[in-house]
Protein backbone atom coordinates (compact mmCIF):
# COMPACT_ATOMS: atom_id res chain seq x y z
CA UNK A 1 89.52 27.58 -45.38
CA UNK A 2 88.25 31.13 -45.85
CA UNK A 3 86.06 30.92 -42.69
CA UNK A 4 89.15 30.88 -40.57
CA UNK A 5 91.20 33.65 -42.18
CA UNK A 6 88.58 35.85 -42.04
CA UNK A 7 87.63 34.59 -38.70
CA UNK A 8 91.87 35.63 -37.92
CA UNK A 9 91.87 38.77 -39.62
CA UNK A 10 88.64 40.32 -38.34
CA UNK A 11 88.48 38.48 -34.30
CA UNK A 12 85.51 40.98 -33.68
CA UNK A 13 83.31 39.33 -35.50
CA UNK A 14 81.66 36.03 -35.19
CA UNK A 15 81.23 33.85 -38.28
CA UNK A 16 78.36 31.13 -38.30
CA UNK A 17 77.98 28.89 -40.69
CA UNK A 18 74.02 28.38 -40.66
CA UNK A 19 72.86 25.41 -43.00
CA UNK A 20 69.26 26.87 -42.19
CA UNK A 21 69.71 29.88 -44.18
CA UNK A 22 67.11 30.25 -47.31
CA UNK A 23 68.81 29.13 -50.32
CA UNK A 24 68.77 32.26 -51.87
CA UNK A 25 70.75 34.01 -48.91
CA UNK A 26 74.30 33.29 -48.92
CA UNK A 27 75.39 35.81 -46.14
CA UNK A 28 74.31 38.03 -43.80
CA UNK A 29 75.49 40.60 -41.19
CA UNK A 30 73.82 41.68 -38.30
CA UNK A 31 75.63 43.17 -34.79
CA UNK A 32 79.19 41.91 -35.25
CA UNK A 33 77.95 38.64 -36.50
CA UNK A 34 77.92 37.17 -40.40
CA UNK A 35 75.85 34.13 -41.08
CA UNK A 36 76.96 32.00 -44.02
CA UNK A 37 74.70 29.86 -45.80
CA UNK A 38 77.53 26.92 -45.78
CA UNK A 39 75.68 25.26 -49.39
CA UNK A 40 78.50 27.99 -51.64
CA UNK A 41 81.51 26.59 -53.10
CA UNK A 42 84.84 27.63 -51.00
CA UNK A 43 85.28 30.48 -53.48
CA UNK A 44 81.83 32.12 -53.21
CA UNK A 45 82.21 31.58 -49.30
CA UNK A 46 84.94 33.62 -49.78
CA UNK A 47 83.14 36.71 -51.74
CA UNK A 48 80.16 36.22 -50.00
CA UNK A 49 82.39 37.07 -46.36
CA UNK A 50 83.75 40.24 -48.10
CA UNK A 51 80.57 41.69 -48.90
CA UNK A 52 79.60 40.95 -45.11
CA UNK A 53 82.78 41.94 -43.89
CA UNK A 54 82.12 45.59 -46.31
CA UNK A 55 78.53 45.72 -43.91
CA UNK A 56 81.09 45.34 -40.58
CA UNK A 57 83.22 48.51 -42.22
CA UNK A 58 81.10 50.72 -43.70
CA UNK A 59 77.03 50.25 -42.96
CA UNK A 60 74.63 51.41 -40.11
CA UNK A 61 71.30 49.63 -39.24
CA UNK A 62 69.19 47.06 -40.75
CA UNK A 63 69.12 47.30 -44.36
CA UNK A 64 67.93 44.06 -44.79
CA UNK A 65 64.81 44.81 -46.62
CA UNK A 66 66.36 47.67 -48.79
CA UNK A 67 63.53 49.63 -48.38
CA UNK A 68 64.70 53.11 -48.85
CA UNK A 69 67.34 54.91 -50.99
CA UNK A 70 69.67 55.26 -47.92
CA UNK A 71 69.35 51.26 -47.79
CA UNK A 72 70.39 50.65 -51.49
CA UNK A 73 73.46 53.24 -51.13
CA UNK A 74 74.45 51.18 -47.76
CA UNK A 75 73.90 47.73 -49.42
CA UNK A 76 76.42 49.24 -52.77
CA UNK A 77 78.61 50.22 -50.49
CA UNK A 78 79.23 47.37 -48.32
CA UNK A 79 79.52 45.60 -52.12
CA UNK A 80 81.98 48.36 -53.24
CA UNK A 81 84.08 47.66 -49.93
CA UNK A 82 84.60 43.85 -50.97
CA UNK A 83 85.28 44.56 -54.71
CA UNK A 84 88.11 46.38 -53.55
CA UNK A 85 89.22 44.07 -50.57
CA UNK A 86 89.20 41.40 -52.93
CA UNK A 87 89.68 42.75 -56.25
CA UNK A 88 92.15 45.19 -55.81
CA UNK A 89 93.62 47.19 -58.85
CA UNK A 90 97.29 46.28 -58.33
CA UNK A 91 96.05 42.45 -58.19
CA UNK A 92 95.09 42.96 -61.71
CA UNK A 93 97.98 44.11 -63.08
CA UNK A 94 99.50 41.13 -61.36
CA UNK A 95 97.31 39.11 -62.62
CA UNK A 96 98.01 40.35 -66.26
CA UNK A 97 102.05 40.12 -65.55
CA UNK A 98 101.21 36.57 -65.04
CA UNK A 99 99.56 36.45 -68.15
CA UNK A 100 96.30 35.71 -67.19
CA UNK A 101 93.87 38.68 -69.42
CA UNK A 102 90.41 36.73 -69.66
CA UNK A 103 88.14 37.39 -66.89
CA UNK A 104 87.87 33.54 -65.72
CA UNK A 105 91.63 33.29 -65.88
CA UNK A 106 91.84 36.48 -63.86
CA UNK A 107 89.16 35.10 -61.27
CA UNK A 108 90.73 31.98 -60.88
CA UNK A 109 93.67 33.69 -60.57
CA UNK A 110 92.28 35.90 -57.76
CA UNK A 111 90.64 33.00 -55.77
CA UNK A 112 87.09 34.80 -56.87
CA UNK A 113 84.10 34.06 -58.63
CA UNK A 114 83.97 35.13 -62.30
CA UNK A 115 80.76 36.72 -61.75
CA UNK A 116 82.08 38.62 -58.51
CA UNK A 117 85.63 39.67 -60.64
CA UNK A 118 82.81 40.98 -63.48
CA UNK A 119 80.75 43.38 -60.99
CA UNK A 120 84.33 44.47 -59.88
CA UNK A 121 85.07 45.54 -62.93
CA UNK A 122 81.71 46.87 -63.48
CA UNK A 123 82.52 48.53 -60.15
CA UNK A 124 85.70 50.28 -61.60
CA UNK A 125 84.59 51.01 -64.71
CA UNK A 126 81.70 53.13 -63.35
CA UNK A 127 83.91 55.07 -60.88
CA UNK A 128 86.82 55.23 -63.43
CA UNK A 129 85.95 54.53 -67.03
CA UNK A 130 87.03 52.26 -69.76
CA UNK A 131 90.59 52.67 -68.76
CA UNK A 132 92.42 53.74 -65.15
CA UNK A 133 95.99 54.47 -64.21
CA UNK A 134 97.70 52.94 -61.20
CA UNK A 135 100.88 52.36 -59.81
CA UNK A 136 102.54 53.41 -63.07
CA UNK A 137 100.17 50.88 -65.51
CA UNK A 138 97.17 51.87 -67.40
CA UNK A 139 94.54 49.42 -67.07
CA UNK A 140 91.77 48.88 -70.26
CA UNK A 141 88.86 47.36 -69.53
CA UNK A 142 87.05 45.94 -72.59
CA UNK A 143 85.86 41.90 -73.28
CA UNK A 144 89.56 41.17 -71.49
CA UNK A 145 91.89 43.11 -69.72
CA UNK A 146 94.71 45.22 -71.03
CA UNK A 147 97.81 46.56 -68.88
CA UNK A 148 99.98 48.99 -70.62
CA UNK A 149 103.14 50.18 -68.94
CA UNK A 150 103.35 54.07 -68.21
């Protein structure tokens, strides 16, 4: 399912689904093309293509063996790029309006993994804080989330 939306929304890729991927590889990117290791639930497929799709939009070069510093910073940023995509502020508050405030409610809610909606949040807490305004909310981040209306 996920395959072909992202294969619709980004047509200058290719998208492989490679059963002879190691097991501990569930993606990779390399010169407009992202191999999926095709063993991930429907869900994960779907994380795992916006963390490839973040190495289409924002990385340089083979960083495969994260060798350097320059590597790391490319790899968190291609991460970074698919939090957002996929976990995007306003979708929380939406998420919260529907009253969904635990985190597996909020991933299921979200079509993501629990652990990928937790490094989001991770994500946002370390470039916001414990708590970030948008669109008009105030969003808490503590063993739930919290909106609060501006």
């Amino acid at each position: 399912m996920w395959l072909d939306k992202y294969r619709e929304q980004y047509p200058e890729l290719t998208i492989i689904e490679d059963g002879n991927m190691e097991t501990s590889l569930k993606g990779l990117y390399y010169n407009s093309k992202i191999f999926i290791n095709p063993d991930q639930t429907d869900i994960e497929i779907r994380c795992t293509l916006a963390e490839e799709v973040g190495h289409h939009e924002r990385t340089a070069g083979n960083i495969i063996a994260q060798k350097t510093i320059n590597d790391i910073k490319q790899e968190r940023l291609a991460r970074n790029w698919g939090y957002e995509s996929l976990v995007p502020l306003r979708k929380i508050i939406d998420a919260y309006y529907e009253g969904f405030t635990e985190y597996y409610e909020v991933a299921d809610y979200l079509e993501v993994t629990e652990e990928f909606l937790k490094y989001s949040i991770k994500y946002y807490k370390n470039k916001y804080g414990n708590v970030v305004e948008c669109n008009g909310y105030v969003i808490v981040f503590t063993n739930s989330i919290q909106i609060i209306a501006c």
